[in-house]
N, C-alpha and C. Protein backbone atom coordinates (compact mmCIF):
# COMPACT_ATOMS: atom_id res chain seq x y z
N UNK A 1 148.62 166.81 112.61
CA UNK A 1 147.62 167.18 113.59
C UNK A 1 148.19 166.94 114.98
N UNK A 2 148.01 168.12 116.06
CA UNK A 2 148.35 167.87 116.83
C UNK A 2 147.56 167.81 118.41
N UNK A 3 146.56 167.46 117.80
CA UNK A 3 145.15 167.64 118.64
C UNK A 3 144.10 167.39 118.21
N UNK A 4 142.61 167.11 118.98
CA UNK A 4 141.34 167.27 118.49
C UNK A 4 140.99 166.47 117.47
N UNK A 5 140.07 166.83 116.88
CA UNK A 5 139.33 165.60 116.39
C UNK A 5 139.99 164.81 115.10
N UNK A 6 140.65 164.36 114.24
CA UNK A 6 140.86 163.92 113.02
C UNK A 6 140.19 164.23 111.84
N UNK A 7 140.81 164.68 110.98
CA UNK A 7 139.85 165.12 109.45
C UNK A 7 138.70 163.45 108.86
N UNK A 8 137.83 164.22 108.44
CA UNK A 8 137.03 163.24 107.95
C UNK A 8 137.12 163.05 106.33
N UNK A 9 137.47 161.89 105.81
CA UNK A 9 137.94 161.56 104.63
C UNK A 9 138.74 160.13 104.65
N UNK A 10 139.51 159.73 103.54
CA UNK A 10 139.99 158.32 103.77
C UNK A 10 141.10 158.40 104.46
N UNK A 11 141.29 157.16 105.32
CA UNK A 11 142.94 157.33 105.84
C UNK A 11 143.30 155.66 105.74
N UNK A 12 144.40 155.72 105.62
CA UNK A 12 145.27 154.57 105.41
C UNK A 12 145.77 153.80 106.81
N UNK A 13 145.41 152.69 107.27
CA UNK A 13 146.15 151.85 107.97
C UNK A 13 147.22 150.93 107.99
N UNK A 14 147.91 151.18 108.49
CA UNK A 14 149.16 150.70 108.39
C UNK A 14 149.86 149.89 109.74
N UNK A 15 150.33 148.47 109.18
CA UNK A 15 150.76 147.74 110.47
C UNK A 15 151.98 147.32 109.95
N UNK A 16 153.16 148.03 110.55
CA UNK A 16 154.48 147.66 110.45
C UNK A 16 155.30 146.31 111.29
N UNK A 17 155.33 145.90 110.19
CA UNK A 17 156.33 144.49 110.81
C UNK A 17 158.18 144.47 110.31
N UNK A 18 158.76 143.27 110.52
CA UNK A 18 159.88 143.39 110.45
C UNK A 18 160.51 142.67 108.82
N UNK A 19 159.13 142.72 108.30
CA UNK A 19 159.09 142.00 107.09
C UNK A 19 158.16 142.58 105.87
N UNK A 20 156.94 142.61 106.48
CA UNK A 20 155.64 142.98 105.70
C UNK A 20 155.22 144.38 106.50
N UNK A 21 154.57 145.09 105.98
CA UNK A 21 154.08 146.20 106.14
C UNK A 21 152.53 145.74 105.59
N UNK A 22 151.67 145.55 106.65
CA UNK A 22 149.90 145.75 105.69
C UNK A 22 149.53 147.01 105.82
N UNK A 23 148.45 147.33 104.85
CA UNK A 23 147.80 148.70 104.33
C UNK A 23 146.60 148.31 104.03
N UNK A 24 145.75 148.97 104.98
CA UNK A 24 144.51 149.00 104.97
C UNK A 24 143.75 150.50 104.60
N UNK A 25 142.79 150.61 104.03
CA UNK A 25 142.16 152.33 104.08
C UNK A 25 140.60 151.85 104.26
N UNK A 26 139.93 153.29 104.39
CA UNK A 26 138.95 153.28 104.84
C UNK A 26 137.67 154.31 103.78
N UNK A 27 136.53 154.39 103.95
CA UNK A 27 135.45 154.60 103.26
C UNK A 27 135.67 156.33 103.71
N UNK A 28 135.09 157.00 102.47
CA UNK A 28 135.42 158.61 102.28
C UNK A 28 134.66 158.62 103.92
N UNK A 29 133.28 157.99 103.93
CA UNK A 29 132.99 158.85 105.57
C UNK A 29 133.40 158.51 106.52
N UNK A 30 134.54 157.05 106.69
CA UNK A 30 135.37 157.42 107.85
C UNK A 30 134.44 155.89 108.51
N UNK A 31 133.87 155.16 108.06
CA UNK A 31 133.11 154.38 108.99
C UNK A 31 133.47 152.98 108.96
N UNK A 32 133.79 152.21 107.16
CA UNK A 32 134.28 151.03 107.22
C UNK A 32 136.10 151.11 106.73
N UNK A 33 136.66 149.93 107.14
CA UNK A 33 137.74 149.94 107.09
C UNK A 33 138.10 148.62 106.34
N UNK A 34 139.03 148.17 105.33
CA UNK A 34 138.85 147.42 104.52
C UNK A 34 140.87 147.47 103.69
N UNK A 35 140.63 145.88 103.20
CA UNK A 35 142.35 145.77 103.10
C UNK A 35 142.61 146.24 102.14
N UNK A 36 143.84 146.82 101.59
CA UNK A 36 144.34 147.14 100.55
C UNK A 36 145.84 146.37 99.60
N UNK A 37 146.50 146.39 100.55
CA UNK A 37 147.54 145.72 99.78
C UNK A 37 148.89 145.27 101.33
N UNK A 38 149.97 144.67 100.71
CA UNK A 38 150.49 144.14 101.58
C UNK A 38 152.13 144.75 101.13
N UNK A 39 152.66 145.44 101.57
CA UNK A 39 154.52 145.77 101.15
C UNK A 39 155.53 144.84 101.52
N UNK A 40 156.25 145.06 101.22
CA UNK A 40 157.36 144.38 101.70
C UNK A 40 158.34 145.72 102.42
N UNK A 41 158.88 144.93 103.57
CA UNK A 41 159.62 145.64 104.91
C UNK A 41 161.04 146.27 103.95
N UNK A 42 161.42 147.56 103.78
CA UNK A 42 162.50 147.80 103.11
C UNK A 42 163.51 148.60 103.95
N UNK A 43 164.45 147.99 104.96
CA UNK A 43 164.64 148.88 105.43
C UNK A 43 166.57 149.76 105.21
N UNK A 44 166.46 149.17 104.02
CA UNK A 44 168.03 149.49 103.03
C UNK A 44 167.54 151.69 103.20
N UNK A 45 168.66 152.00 102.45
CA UNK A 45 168.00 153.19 102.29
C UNK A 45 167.45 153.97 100.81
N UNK A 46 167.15 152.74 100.08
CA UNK A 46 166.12 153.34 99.16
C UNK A 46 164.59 153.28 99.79
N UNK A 47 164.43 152.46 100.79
CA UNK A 47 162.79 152.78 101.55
C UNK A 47 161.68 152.47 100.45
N UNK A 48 162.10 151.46 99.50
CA UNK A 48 160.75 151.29 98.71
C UNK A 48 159.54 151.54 99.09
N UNK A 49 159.60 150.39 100.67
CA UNK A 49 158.27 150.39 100.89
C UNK A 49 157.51 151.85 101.73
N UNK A 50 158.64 153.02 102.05
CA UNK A 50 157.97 154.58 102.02
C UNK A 50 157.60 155.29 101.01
N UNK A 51 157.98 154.49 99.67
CA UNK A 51 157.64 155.40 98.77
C UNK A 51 156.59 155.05 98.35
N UNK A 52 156.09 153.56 98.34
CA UNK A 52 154.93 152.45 97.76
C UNK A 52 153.66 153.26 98.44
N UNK A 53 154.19 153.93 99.94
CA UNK A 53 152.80 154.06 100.94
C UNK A 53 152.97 155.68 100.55
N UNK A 54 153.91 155.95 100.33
CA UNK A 54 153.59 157.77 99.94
C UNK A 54 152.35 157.68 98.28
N UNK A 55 152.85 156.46 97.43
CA UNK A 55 151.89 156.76 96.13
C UNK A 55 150.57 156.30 96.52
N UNK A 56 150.54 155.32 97.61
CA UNK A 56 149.00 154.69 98.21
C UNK A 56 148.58 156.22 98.61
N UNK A 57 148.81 156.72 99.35
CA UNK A 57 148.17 158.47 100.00
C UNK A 57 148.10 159.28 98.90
N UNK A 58 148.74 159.29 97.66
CA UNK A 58 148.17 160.12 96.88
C UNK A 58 147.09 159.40 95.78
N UNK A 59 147.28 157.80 95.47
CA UNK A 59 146.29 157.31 94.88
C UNK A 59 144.60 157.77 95.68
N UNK A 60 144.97 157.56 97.07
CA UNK A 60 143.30 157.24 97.30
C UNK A 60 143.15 158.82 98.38
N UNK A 61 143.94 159.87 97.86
CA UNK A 61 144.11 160.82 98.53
C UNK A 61 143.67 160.87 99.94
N UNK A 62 144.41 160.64 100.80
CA UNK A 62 144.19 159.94 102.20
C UNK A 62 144.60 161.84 102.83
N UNK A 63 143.68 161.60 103.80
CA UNK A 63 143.67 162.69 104.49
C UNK A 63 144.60 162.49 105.81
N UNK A 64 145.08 161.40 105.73
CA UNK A 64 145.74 160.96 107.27
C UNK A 64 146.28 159.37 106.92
N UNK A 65 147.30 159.01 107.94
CA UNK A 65 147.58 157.60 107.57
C UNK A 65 147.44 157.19 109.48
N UNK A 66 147.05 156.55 109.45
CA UNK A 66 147.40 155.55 111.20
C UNK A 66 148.07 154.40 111.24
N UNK A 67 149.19 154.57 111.72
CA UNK A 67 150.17 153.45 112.17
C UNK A 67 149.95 152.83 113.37
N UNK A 68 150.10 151.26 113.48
CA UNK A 68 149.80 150.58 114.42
C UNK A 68 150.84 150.90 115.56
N UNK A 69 150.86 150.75 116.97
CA UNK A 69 152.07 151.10 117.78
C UNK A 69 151.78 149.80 118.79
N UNK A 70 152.62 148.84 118.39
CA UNK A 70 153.17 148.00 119.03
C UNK A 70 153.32 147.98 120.90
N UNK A 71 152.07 148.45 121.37
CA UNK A 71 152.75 148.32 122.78
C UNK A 71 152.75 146.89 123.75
N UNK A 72 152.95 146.60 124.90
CA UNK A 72 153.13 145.31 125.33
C UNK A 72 152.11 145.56 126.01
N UNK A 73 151.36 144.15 126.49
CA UNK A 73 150.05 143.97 127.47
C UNK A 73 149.85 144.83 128.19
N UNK A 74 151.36 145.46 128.77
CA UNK A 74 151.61 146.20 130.10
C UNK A 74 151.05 147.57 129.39
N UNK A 75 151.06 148.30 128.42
CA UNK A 75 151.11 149.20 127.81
C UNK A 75 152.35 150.08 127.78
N UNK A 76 153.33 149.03 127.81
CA UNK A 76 154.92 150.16 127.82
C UNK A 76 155.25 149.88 126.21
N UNK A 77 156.32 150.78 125.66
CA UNK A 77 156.89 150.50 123.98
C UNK A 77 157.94 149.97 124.31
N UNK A 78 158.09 148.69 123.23
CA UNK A 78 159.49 148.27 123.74
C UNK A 78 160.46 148.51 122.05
N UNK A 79 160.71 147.70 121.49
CA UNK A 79 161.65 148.27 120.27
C UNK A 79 160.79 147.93 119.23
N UNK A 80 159.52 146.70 119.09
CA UNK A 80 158.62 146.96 117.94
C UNK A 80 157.88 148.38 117.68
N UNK A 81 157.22 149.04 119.12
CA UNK A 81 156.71 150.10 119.05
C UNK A 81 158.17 151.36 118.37
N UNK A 82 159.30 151.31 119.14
CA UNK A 82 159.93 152.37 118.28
C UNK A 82 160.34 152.22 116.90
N UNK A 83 160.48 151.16 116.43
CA UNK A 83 160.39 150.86 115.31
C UNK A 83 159.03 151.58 114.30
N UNK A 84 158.03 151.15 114.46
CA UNK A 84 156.67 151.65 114.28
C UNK A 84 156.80 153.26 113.96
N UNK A 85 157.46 153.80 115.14
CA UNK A 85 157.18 155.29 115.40
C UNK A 85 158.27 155.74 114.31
N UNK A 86 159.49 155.03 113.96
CA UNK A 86 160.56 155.58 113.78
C UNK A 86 160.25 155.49 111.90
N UNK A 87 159.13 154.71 111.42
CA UNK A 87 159.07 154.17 110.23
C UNK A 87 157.63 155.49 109.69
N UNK A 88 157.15 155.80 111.02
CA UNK A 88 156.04 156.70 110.90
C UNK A 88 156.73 158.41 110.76
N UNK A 89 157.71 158.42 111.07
CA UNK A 89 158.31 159.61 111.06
C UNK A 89 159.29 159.66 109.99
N UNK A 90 159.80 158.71 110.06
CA UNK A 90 160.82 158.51 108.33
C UNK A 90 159.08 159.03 106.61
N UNK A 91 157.67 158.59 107.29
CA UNK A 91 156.73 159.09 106.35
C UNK A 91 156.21 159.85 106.40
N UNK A 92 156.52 160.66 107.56
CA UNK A 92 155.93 162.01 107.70
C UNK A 92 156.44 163.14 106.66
N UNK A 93 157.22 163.87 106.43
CA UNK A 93 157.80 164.19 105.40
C UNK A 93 157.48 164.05 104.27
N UNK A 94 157.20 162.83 103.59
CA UNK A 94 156.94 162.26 102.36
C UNK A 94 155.69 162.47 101.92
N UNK A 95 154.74 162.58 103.16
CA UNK A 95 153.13 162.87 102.63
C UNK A 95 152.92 164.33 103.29
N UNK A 96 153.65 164.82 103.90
CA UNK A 96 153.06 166.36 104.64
C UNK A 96 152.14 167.16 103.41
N UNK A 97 151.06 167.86 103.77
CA UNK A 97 150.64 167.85 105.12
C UNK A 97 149.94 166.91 105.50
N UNK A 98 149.52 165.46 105.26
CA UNK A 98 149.06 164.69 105.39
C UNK A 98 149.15 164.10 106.75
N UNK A 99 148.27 163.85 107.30
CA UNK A 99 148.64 163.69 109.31
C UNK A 99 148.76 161.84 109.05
N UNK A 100 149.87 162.18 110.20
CA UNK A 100 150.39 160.74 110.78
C UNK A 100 150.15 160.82 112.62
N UNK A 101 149.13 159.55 112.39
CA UNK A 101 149.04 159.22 113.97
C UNK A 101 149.22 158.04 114.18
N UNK A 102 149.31 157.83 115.71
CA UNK A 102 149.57 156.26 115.96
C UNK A 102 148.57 155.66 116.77
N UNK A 103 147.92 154.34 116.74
CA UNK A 103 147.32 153.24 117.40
C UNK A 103 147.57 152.49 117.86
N UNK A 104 147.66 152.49 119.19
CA UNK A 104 147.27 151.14 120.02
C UNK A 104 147.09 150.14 119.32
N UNK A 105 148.17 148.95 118.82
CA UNK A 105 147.66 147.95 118.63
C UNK A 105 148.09 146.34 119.20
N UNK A 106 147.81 146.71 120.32
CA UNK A 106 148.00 145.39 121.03
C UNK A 106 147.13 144.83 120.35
N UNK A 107 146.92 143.24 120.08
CA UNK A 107 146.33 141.78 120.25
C UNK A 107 145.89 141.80 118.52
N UNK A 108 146.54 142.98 117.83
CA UNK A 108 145.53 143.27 116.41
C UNK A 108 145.72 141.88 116.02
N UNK A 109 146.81 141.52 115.43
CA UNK A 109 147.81 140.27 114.67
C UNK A 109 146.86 138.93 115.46
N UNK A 110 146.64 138.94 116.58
CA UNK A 110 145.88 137.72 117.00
C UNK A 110 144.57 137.97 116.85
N UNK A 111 143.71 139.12 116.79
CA UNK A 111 142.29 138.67 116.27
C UNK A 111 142.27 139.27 114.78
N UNK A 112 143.50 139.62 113.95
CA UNK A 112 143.28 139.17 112.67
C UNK A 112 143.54 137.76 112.40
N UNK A 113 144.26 137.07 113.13
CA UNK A 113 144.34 135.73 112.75
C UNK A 113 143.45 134.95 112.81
N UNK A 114 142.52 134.91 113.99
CA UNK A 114 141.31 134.47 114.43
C UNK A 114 140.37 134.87 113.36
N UNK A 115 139.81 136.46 113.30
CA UNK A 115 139.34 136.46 112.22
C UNK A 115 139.10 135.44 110.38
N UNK A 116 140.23 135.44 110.41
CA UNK A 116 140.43 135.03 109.00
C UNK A 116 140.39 133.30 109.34
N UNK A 117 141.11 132.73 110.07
CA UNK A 117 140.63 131.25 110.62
C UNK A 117 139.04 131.64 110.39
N UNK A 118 137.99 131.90 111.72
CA UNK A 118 136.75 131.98 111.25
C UNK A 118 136.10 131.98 110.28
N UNK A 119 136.58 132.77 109.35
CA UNK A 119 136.23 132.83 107.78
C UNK A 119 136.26 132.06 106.94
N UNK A 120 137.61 130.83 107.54
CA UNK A 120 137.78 129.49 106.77
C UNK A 120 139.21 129.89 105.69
N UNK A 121 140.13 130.76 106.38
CA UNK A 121 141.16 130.78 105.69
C UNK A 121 142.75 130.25 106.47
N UNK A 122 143.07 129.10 105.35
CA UNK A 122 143.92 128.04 106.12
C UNK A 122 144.73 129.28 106.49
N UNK A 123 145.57 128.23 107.64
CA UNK A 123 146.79 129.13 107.89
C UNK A 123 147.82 129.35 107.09
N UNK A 124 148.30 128.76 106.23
CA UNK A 124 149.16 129.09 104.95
C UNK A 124 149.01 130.24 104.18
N UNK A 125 147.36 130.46 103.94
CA UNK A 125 146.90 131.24 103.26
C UNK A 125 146.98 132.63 104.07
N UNK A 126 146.92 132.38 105.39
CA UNK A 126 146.62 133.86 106.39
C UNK A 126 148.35 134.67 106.47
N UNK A 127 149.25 133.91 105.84
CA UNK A 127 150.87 134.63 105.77
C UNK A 127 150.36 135.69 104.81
N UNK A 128 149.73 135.27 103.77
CA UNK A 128 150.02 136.52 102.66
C UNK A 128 148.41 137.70 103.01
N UNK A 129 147.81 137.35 104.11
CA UNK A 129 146.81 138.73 103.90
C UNK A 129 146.60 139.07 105.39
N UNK A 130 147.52 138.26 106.36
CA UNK A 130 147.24 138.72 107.62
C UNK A 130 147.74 140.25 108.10
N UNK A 131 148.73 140.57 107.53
CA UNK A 131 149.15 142.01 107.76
C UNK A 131 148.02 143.21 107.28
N UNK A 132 147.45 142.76 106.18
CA UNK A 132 146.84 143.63 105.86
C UNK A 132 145.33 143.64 106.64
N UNK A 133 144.89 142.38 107.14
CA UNK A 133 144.43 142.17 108.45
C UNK A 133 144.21 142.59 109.24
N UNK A 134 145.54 143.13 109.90
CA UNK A 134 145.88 143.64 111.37
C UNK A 134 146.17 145.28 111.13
N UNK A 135 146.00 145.46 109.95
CA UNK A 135 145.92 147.28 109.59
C UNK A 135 144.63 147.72 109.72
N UNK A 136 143.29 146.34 109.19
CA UNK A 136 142.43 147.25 108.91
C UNK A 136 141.60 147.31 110.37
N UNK A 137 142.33 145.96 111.19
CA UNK A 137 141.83 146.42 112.80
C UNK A 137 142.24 147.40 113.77
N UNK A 138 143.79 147.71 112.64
CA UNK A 138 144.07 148.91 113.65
C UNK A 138 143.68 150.40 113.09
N UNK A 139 143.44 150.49 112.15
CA UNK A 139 142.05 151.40 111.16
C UNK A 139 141.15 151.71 111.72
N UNK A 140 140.13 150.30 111.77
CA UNK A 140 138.81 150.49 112.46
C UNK A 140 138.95 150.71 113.96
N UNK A 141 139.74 150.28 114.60
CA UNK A 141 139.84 150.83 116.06
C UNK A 141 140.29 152.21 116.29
N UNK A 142 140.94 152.95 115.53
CA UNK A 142 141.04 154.30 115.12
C UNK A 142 139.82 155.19 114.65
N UNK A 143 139.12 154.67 113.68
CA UNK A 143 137.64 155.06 113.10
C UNK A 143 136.88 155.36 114.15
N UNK A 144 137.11 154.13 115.04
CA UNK A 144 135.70 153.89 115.87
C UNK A 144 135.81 154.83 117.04
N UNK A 145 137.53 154.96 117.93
CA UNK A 145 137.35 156.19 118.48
C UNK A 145 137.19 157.60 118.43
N UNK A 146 137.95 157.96 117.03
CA UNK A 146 137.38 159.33 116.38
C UNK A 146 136.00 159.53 116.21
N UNK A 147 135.51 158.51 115.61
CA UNK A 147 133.80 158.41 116.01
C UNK A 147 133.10 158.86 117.25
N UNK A 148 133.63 158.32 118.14
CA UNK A 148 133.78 158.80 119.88
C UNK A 148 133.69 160.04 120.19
N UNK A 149 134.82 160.43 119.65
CA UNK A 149 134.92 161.95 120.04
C UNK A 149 134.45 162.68 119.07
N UNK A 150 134.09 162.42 117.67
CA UNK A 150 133.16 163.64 117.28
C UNK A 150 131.49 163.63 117.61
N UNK A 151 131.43 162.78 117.80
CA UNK A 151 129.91 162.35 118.56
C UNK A 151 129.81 162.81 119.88
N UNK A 152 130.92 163.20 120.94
CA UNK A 152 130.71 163.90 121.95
C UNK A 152 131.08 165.48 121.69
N UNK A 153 131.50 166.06 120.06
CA UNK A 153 131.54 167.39 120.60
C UNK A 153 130.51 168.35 120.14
């Protein structure tokens, strides 16, 4: 997609790290956003973890995937964001026609952490589900502006 509003159906969130990859998806109408599973960072060139997220898009037939994009406070990309982009385009291919977009996700990783503290989950415990965490905030912050704009057209 290279414009306009986003298809309505499930889409997959995705927050790329230098280790873990979380995967989050969302409800057929597009409204809640919720965790799914957590990968491991593969970046040899068998790409496990592109192929793990190509069978996630055809398990829950995802109409779209959203990748988190790493920008700094300032809003510039520095090498996490190209990283991000470069891991989003290495999956473009693999799910076409399936749309790949990217999100804004400054501060996700710190109010998933907060989050899950609140909830009463030690910090030990927040290594193995915080990624998937910080996908489904960068999901729902995706949801919520597509929401935006189909509600204004």
């Amino acid at each position: 997609m290279t414009g306009g509003t986003p298809p309505t159906g499930v889409w997959l969130g995705v927050d790329v790290g230098a280790v873990r990859v979380g995967v989050a998806r969302c409800d057929p109408s597009g409204i809640l956003a919720f965790p799914v599973t957590t990968l491991r960072f593969d970046p040899s060139e068998r790409r496990t973890d592109l192929a793990e997220l190509e069978a996630l898009v055809m398990e829950h037939q995802a109409v779209g995937v959203v990748i988190g994009l790493p920008r700094t406070l300032a809003g510039r990309e520095g090498p996490a964001a190209a990283a991000a982009r470069a891991f989003g385009e290495a999956l473009r291919p693999l799910i076409a026609p399936v749309d790949v977009q990217y999100q804004d996700e400054r501060m996700t990783t710190v109010l998933a952490q907060r989050n899950l503290s609140s909830s009463g989950v030690r910090a030990r415990a927040q290594r193995a589900v915080v990624d998937q965490a910080a996908a489904v905030e960068i999901l729902q912050a995706f949801l919520a502006s597509s929401h935006r704009t189909r509600t204004a057209e």
